[in-house]
Protein backbone atom coordinates (compact mmCIF):
# COMPACT_ATOMS: atom_id res chain seq x y z
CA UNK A 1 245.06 -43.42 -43.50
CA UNK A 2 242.60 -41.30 -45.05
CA UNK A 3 238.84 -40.67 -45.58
CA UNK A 4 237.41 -41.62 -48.96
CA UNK A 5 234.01 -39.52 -49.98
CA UNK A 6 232.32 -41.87 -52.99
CA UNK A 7 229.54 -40.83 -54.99
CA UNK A 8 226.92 -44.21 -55.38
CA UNK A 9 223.87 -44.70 -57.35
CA UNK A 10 221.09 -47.57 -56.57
CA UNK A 11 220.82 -48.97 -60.23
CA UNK A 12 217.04 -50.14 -59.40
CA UNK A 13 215.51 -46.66 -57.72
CA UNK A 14 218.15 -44.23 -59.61
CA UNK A 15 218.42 -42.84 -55.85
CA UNK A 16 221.95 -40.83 -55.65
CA UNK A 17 223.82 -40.22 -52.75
CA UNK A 18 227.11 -39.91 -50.95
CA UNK A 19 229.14 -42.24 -48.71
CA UNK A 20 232.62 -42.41 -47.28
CA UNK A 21 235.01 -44.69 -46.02
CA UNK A 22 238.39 -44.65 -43.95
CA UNK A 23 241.02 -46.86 -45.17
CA UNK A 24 244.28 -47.26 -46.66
CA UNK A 25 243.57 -46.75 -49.56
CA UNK A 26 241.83 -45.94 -52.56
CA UNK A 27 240.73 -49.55 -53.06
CA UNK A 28 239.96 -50.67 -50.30
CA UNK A 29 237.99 -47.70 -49.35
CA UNK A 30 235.77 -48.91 -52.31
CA UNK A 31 235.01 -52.27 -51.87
CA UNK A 32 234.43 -51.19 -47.57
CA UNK A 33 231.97 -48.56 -48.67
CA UNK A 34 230.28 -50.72 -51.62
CA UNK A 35 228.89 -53.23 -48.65
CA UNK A 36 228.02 -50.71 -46.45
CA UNK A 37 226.07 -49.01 -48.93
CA UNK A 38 223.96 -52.30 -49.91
CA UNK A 39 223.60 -52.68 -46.08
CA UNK A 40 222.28 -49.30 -45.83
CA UNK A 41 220.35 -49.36 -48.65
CA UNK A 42 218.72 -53.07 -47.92
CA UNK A 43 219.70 -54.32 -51.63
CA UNK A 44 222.00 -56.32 -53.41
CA UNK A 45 225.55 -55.88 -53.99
CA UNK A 46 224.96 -55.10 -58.00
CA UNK A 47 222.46 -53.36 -57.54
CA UNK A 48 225.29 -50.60 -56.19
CA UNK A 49 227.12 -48.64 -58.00
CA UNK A 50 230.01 -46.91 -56.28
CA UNK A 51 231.01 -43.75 -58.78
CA UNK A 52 233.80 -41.14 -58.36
CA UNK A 53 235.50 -40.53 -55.85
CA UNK A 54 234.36 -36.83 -54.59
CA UNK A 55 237.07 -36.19 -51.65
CA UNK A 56 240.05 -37.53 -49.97
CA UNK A 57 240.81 -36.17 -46.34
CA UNK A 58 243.93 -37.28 -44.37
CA UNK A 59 242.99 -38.44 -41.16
CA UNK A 60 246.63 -37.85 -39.52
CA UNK A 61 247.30 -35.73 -36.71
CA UNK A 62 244.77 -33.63 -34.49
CA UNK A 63 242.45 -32.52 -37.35
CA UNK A 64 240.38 -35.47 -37.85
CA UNK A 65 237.49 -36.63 -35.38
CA UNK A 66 235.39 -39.39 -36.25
CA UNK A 67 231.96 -39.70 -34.45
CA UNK A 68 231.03 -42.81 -33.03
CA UNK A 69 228.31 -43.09 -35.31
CA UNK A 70 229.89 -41.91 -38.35
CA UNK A 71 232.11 -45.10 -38.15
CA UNK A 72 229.52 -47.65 -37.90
């Protein structure tokens, strides 16, 4: 399992901004972090763009800690 850092744009403000997922993979890191995004941003699902991804961290071992409220 790993981290996934996406950059996202909301098409109808232009507003930029970062968001990132744990998962899998690449994929479904994606389409996780796509509805949290239009959650968090109180819009509609095409109205998010999810962009490049920025950063991949591995989450194995005793490196990784994961605030409670970074995981919401």
């Amino acid at each position: 399992m790993a981290r996934y850092l996406f950059a996202y744009e909301v098409k109808s403000t232009g507003q930029k901004g970062e968001f990132s997922w744990s998962a899998d993979s690449e994929e479904e890191a994606r389409e996780k972090v796509h509805a949290k995004i239009t959650d968090f941003e109180f819009t509609e699902p095409d109205d998010i763009v999810v962009g490049d991804l920025l950063e991949k961290k591995e989450t194995t071992g005793d490196q990784y800690y994961e605030c409670e409220g970074c995981s919401a």
